[in-house]
C-alpha atoms as a PDB file:
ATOM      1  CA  UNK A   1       0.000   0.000   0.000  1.00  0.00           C
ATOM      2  CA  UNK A   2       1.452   3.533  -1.249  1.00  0.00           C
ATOM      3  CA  UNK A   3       1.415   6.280   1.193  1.00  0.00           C
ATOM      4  CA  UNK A   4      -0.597   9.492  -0.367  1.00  0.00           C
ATOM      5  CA  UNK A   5       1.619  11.272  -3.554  1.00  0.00           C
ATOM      6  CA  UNK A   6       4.230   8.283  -3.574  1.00  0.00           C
ATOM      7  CA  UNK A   7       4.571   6.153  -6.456  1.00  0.00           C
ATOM      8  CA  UNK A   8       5.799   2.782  -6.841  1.00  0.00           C
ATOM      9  CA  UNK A   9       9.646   2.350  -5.921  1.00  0.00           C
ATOM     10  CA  UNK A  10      12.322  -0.203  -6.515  1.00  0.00           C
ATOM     11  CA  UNK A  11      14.612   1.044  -3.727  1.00  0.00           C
ATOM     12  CA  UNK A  12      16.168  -1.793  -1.025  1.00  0.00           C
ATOM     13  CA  UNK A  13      14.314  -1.203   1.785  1.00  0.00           C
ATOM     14  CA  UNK A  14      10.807  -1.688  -0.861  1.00  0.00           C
ATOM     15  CA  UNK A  15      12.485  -4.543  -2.434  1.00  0.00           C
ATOM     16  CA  UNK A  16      13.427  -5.923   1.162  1.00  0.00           C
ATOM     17  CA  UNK A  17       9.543  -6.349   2.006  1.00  0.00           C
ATOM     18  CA  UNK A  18       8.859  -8.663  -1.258  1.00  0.00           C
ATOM     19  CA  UNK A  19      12.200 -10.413  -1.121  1.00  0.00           C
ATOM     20  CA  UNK A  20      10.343 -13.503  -1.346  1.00  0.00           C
ATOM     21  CA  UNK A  21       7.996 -13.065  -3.968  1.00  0.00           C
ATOM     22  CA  UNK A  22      10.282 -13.880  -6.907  1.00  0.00           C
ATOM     23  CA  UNK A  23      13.970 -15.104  -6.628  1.00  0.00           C
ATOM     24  CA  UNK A  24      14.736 -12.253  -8.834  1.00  0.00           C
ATOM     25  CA  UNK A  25      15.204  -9.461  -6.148  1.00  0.00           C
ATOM     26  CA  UNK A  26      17.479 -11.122  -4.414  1.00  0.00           C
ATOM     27  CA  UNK A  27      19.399 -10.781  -7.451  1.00  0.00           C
ATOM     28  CA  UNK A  28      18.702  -7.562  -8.038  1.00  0.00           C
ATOM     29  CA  UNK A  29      20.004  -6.444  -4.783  1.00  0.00           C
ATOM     30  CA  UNK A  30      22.518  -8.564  -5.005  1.00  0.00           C
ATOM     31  CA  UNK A  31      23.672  -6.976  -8.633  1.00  0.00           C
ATOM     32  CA  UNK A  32      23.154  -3.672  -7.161  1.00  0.00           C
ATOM     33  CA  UNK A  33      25.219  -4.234  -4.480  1.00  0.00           C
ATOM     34  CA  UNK A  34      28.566  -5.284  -6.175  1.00  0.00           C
ATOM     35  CA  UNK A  35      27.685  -2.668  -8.988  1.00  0.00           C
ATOM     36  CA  UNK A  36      27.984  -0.045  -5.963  1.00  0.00           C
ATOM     37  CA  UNK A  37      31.033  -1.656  -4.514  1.00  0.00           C
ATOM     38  CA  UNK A  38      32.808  -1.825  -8.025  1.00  0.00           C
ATOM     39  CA  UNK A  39      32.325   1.396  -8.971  1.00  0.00           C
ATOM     40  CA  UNK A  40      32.485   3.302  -5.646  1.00  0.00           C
ATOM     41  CA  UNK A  41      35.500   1.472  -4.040  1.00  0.00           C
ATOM     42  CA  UNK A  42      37.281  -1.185  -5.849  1.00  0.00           C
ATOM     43  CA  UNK A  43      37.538   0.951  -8.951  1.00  0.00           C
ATOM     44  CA  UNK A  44      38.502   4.558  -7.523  1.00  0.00           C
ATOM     45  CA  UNK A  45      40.881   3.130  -4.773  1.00  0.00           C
ATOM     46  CA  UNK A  46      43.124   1.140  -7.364  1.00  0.00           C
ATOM     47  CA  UNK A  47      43.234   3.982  -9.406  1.00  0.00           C
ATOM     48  CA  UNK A  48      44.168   6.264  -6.275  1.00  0.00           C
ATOM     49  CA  UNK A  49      47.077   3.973  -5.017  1.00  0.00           C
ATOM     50  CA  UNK A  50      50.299   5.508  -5.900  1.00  0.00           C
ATOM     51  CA  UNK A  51      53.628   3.243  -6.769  1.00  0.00           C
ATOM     52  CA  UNK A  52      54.172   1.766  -3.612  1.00  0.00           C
ATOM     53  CA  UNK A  53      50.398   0.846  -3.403  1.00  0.00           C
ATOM     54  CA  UNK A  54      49.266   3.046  -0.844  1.00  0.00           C
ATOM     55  CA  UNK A  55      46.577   5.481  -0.715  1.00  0.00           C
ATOM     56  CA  UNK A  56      46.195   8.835   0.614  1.00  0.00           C
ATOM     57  CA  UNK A  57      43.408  10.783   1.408  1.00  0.00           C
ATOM     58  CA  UNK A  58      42.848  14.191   2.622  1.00  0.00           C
ATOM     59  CA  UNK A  59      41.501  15.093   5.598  1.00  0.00           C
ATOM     60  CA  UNK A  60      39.543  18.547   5.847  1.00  0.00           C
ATOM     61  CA  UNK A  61      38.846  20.246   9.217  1.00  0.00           C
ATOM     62  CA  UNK A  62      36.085  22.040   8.175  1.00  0.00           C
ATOM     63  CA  UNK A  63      34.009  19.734   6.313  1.00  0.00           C
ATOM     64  CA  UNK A  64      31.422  19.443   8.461  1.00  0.00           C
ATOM     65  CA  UNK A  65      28.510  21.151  10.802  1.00  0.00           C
ATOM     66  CA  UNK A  66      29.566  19.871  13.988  1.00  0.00           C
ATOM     67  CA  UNK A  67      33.739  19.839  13.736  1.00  0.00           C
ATOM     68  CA  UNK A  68      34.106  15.954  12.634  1.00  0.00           C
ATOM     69  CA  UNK A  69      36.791  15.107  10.312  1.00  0.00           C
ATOM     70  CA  UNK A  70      35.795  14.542   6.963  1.00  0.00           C
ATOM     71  CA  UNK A  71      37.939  12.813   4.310  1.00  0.00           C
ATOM     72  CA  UNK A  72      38.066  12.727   0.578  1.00  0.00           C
ATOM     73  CA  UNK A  73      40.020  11.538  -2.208  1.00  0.00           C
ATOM     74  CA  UNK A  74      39.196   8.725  -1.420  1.00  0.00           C
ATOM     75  CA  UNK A  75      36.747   9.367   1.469  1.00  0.00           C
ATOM     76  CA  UNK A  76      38.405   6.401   4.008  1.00  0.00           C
ATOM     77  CA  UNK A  77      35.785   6.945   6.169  1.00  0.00           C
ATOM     78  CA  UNK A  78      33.634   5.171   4.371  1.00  0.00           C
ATOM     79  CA  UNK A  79      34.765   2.087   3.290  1.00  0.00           C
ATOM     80  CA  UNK A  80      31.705  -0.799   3.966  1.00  0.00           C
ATOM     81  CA  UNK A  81      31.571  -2.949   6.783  1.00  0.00           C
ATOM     82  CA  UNK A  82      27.872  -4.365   7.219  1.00  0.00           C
ATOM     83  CA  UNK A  83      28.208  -7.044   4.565  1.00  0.00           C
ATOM     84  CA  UNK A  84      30.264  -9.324   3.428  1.00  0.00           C
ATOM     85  CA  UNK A  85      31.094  -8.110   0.664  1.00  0.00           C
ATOM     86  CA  UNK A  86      31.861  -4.862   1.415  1.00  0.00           C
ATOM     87  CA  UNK A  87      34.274  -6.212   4.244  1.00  0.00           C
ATOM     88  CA  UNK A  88      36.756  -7.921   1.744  1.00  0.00           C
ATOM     89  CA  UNK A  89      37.089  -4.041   0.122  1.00  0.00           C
ATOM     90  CA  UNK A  90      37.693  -3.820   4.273  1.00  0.00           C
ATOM     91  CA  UNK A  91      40.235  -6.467   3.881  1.00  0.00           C
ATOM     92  CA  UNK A  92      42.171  -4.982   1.310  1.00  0.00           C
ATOM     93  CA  UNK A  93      43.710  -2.503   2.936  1.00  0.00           C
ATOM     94  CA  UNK A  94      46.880  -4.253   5.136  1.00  0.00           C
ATOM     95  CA  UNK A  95      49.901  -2.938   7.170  1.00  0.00           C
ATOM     96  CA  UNK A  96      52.771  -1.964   5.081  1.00  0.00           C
ATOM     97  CA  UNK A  97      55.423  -4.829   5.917  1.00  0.00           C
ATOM     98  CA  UNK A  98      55.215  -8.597   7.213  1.00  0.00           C
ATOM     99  CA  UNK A  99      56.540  -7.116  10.689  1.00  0.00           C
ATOM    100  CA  UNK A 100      53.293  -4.431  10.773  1.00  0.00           C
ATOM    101  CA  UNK A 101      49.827  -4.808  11.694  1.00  0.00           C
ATOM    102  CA  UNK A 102      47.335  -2.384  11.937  1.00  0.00           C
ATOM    103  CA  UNK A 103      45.552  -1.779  14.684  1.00  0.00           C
ATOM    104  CA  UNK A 104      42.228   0.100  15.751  1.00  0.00           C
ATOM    105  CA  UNK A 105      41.361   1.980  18.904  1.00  0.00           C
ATOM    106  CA  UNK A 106      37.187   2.764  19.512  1.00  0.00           C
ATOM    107  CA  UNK A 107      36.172   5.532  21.935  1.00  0.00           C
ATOM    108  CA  UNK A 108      33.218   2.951  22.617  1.00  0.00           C
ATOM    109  CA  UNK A 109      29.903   4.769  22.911  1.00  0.00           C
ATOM    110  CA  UNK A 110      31.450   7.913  23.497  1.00  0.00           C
ATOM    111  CA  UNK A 111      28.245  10.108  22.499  1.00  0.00           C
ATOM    112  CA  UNK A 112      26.153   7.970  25.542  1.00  0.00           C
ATOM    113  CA  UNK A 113      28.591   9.207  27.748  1.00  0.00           C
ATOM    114  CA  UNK A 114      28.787  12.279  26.924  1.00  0.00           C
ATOM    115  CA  UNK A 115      24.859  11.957  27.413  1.00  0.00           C
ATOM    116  CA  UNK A 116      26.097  10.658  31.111  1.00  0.00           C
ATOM    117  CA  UNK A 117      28.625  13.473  31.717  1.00  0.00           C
ATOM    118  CA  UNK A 118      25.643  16.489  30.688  1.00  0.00           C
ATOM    119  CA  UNK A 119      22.755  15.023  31.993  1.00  0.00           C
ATOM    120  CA  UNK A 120      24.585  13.428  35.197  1.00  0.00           C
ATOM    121  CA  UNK A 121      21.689  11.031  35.367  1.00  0.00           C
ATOM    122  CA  UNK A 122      22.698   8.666  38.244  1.00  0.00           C
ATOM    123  CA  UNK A 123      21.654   5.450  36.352  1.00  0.00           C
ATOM    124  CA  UNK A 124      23.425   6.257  33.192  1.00  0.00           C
ATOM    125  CA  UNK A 125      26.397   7.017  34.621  1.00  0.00           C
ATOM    126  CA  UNK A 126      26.551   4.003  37.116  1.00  0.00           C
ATOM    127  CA  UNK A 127      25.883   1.649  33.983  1.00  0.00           C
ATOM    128  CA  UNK A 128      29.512   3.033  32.125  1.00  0.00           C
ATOM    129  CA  UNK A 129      31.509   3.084  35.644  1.00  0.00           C
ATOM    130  CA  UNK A 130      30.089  -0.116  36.124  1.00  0.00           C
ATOM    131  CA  UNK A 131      30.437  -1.555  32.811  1.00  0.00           C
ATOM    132  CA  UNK A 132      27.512  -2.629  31.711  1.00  0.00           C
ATOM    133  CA  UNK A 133      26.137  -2.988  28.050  1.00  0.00           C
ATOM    134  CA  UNK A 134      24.081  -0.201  27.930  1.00  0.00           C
ATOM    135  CA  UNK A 135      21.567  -1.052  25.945  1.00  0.00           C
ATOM    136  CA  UNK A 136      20.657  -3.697  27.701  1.00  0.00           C
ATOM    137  CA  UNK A 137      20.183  -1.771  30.912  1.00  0.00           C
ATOM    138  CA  UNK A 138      18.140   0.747  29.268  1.00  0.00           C
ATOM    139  CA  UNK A 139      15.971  -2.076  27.390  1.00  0.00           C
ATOM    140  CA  UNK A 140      15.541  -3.203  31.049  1.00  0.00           C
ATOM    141  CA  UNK A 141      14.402  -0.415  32.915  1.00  0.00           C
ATOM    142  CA  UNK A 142      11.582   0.178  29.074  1.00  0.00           C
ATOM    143  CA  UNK A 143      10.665  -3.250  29.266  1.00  0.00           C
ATOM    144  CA  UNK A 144      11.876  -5.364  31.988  1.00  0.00           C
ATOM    145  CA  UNK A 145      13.822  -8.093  32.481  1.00  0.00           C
ATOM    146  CA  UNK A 146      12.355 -10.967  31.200  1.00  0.00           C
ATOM    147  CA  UNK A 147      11.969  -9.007  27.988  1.00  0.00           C
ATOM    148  CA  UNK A 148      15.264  -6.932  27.842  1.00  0.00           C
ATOM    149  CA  UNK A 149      17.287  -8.801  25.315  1.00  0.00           C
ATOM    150  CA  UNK A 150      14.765  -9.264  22.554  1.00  0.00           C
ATOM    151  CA  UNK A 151      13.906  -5.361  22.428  1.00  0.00           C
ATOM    152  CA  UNK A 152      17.689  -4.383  23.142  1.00  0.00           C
ATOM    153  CA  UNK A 153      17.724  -3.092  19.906  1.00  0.00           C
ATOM    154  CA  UNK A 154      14.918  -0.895  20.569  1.00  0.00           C
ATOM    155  CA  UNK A 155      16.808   0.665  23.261  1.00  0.00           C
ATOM    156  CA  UNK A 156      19.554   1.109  21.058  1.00  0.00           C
ATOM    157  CA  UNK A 157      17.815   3.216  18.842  1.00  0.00           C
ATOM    158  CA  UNK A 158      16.525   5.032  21.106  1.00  0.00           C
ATOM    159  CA  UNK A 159      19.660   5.747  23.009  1.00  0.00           C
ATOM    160  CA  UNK A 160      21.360   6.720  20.170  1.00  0.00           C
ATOM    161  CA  UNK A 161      18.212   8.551  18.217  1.00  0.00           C
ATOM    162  CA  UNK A 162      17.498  10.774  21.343  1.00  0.00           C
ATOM    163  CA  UNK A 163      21.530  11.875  21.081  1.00  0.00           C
ATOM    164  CA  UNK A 164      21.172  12.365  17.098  1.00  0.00           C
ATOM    165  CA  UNK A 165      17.914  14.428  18.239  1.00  0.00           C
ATOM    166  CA  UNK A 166      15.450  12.167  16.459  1.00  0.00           C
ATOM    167  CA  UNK A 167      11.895  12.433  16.798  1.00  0.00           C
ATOM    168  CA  UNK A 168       8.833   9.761  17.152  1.00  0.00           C
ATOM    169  CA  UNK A 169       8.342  10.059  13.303  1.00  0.00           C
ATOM    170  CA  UNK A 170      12.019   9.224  12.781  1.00  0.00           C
ATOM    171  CA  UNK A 171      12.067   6.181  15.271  1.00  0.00           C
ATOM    172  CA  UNK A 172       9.180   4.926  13.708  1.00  0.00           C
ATOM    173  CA  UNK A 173      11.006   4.571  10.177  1.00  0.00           C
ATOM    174  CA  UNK A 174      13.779   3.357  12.064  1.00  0.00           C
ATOM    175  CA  UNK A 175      12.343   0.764  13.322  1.00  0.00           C
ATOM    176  CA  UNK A 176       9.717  -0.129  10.706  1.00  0.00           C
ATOM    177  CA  UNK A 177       6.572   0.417  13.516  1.00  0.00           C
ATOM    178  CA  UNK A 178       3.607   2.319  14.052  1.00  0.00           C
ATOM    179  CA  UNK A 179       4.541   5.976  15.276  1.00  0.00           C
ATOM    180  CA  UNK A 180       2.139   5.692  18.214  1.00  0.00           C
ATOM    181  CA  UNK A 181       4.525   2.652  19.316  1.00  0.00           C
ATOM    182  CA  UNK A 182       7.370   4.878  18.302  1.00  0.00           C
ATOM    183  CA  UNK A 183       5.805   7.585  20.844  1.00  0.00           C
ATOM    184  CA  UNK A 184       4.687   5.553  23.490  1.00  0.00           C
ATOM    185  CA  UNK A 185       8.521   3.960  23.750  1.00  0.00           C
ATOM    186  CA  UNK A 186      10.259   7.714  23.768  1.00  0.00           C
ATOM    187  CA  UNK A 187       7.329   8.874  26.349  1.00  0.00           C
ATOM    188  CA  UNK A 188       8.440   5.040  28.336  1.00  0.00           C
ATOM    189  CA  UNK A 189      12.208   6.540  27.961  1.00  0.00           C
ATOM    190  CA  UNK A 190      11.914  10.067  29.395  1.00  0.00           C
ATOM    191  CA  UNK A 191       9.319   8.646  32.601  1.00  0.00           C
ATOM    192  CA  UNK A 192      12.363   6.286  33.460  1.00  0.00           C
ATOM    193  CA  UNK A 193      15.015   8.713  32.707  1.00  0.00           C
ATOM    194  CA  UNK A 194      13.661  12.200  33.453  1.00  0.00           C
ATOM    195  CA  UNK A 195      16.975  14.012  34.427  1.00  0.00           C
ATOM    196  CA  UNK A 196      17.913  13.249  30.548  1.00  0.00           C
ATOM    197  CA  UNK A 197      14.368  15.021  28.773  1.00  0.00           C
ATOM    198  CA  UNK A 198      14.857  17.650  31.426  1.00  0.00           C
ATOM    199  CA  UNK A 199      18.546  18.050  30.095  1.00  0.00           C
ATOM    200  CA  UNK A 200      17.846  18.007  26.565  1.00  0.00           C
ATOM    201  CA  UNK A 201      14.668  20.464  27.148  1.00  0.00           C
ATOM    202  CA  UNK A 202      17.021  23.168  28.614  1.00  0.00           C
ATOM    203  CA  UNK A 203      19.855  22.592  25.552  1.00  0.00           C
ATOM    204  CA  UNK A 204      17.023  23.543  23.843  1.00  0.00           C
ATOM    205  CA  UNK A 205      15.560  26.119  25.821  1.00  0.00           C
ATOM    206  CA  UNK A 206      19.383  27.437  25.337  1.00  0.00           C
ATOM    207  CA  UNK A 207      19.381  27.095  21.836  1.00  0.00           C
ATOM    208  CA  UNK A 208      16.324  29.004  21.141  1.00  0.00           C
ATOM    209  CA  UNK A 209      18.095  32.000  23.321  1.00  0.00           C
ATOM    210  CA  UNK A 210      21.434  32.201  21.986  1.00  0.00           C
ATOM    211  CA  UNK A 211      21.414  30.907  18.769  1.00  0.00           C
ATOM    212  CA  UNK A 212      24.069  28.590  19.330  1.00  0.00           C
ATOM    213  CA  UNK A 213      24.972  25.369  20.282  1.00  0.00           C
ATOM    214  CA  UNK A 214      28.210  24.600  22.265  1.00  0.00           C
ATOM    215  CA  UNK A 215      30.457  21.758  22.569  1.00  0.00           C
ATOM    216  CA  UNK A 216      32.097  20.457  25.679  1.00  0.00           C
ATOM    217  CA  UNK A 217      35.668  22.600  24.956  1.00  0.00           C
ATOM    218  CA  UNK A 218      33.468  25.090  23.854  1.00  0.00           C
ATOM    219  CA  UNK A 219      32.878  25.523  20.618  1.00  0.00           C
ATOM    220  CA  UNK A 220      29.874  25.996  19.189  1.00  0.00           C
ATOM    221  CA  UNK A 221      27.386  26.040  15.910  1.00  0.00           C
ATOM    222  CA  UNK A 222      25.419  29.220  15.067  1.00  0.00           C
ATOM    223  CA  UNK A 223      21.626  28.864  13.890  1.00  0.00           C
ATOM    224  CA  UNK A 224      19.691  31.592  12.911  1.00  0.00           C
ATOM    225  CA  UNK A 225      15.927  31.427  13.657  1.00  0.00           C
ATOM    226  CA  UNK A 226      15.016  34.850  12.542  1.00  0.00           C
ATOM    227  CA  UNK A 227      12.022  34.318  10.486  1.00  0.00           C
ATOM    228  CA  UNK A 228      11.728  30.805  10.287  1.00  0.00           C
ATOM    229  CA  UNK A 229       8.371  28.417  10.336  1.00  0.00           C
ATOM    230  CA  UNK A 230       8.008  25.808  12.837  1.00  0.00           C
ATOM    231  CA  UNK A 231       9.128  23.062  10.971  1.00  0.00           C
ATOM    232  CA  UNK A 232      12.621  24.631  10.168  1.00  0.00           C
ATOM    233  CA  UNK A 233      12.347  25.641  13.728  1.00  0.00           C
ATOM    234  CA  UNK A 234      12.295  21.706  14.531  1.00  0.00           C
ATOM    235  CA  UNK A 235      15.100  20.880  12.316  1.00  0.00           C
ATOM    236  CA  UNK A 236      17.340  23.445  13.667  1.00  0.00           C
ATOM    237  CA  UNK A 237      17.024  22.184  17.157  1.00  0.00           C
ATOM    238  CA  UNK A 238      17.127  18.450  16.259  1.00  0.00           C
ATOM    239  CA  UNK A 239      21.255  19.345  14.533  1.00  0.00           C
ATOM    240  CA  UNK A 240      21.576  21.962  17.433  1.00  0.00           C
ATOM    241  CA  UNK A 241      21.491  19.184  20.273  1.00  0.00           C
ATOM    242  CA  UNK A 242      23.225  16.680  17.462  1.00  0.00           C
ATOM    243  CA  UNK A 243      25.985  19.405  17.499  1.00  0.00           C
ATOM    244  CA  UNK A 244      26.781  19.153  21.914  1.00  0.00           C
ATOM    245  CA  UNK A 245      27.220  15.307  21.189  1.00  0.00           C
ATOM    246  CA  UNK A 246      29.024  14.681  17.935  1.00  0.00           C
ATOM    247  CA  UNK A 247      31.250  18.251  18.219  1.00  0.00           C
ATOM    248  CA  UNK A 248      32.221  16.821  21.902  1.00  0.00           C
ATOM    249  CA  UNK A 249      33.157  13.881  20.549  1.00  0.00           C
ATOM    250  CA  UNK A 250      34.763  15.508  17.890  1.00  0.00           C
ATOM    251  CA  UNK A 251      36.518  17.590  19.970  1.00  0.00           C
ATOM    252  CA  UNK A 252      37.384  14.635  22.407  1.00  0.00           C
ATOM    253  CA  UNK A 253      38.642  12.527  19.626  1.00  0.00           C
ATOM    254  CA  UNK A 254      41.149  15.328  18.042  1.00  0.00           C
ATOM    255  CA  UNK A 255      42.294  15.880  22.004  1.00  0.00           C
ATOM    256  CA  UNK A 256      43.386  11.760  21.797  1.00  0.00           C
ATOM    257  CA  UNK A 257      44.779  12.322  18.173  1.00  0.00           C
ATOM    258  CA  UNK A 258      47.248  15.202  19.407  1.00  0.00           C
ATOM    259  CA  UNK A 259      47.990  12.848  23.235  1.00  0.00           C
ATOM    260  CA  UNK A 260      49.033   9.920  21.179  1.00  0.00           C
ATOM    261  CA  UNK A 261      50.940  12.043  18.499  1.00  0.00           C
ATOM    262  CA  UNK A 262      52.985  13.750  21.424  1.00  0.00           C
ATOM    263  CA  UNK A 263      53.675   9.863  23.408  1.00  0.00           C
ATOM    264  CA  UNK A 264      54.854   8.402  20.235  1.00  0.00           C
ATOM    265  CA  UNK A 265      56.621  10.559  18.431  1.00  0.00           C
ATOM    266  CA  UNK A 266      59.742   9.135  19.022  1.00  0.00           C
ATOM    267  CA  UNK A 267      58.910   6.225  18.372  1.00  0.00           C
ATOM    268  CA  UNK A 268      58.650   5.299  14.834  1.00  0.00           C
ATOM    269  CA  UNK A 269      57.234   1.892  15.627  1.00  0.00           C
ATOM    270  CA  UNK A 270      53.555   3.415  15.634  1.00  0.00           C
ATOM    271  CA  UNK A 271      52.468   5.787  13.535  1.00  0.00           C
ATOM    272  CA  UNK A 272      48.633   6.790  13.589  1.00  0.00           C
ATOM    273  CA  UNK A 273      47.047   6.498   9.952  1.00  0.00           C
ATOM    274  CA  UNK A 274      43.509   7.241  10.319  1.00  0.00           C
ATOM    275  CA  UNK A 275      40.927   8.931  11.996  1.00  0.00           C
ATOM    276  CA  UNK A 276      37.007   7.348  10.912  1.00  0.00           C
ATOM    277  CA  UNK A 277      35.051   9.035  13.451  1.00  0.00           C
ATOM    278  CA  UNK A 278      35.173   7.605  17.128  1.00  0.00           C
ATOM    279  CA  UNK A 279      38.092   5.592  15.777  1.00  0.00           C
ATOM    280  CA  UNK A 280      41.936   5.557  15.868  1.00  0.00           C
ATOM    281  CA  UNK A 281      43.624   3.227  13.247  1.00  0.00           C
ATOM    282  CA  UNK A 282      47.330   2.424  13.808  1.00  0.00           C
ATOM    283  CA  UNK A 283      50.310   1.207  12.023  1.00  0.00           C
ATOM    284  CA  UNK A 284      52.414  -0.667  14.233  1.00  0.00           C
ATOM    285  CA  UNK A 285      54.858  -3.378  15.096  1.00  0.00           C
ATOM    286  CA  UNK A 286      53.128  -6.554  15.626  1.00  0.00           C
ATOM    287  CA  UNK A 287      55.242  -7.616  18.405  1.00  0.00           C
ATOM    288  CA  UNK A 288      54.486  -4.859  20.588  1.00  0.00           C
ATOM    289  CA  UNK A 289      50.721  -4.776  19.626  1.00  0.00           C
ATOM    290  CA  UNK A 290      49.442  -6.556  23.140  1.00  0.00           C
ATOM    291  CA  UNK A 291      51.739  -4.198  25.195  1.00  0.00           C
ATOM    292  CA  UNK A 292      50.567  -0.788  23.217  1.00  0.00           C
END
């Protein structure tokens, strides 16, 4: 059934709902998919490699809203991971020498606790001292225990949607349910967790007032909402709060970058090669991975 003004579409998440009416979508996708990989990765990146087969991209510092890193030529931010195809592209890419591996470091969930840190809600912040998977203890305290981990990917969504400033409408889509549901779980959230809506309400309240959103060094993103409708209005506050969390950890991650450029920089053993987001990608020794 077509929502009102839509016509018919052939995109993947339409094709996904009538996978099995004709073993000729699966195909399709399937086509589409190494089409995509072909000419996005395998082709550019082998044409991008220089004589000693390595690629280099550039990395801009003001590429983006919120302060991330953005890279380009090739964009090695972006190279697939959620299939498995598009994780041998992943697997092409290999330390320079026999004695070299590389090596990622992951600020793990480093927006959530952020979330923690600004909100100080007692419960959030006793789940990351505490180390315990998140998601789980937030799918507990929505839906209890005996039904925590088969909606723990609710929770995730939510958890990370409410930091990315997403809406009912949004979750719904997300998560391919009625948006009633989608309200009734993000009303469930903020009842459990109220010292979180209560933060996010006054980074909006603040917003509104100054125009700007900061970060936690202090930066900060400049909206203008002279003149503006309510819907605008919406969209501005939705990338205003998106701005405290991903600049942060923008600005938290750039902080590590110039920490671990300073320890090792006599060292010529390690040398840091990539930045993709709330990651750190080494080059280093493979003896003294463990110890590193």
């Amino acid at each position: 059934e077509l929502p009102q003004n839509k016509s018919h579409s052939t995109d993947e998440k339409s094709l996904l709902k009538i996978l099995d009416k004709h073993p000729s979508i699966a195909l399709i996708l399937e086509y589409r998919e190494l089409n995509k990989l072909f000419n996005t990765y395998t082709t550019p990146l082998l044409r991008l490699k220089d004589k000693d087969d390595k690629i280099h991209t550039t990395f801009i510092q003001t590429g983006t809203a919120t302060g991330r890193l953005s890279s380009h030529s090739p964009n090695l931010q972006n190279i697939p991971v959620r299939s498995p195809k598009g994780l041998l592209i992943r697997k092409g890419f290999i330390a320079s020498s026999k004695e070299y591996c590389l090596l990622g470091v992951d600020y793990s969930q480093i927006e959530l606790r952020l979330l923690a840190h600004f909100s100080q809600d007692k419960d959030l912040m006793e789940a990351f001292l505490k180390g315990r998977d998140i998601h789980l203890e937030t799918s507990k305290a929505l839906f209890g225990g005996d039904l925590a981990k088969e909606k723990r990917s609710i929770a995730k969504s939510i958890n990370f949607g409410l930091v990315y400033g997403m809406g009912s409408k949004k979750l719904s889509e997300t998560l391919n349910i009625p948006l009633n549901e989608a309200k009734s779980y993000i009303e469930a959230y903020f009842k459990r967790f109220p010292s979180i809506k209560d933060y996010l309400n006054r980074m909006k309240e603040e917003i509104l007032k100054t125009s700007k959103a900061f970060t936690l060094l202090g930066r900060y993103r400049v909206f203008d909402f002279n003149g503006v409708n309510d819907y605008v209005k919406g969209n501005y506050l939705r990338e205003g709060v998106n701005a405290i969390f991903q600049g942060s950890a923008s600005d938290l991650l750039k902080l590590g970058m110039l920490k671990v450029s300073e320890r090792f920089k006599n060292n010529p053993s390690v040398r840091l090669l990539l930045q993709v987001h709330d990651e750190l990608i080494f080059e280093i020794e493979e003896k003294n991975a463990l110890e590193l």
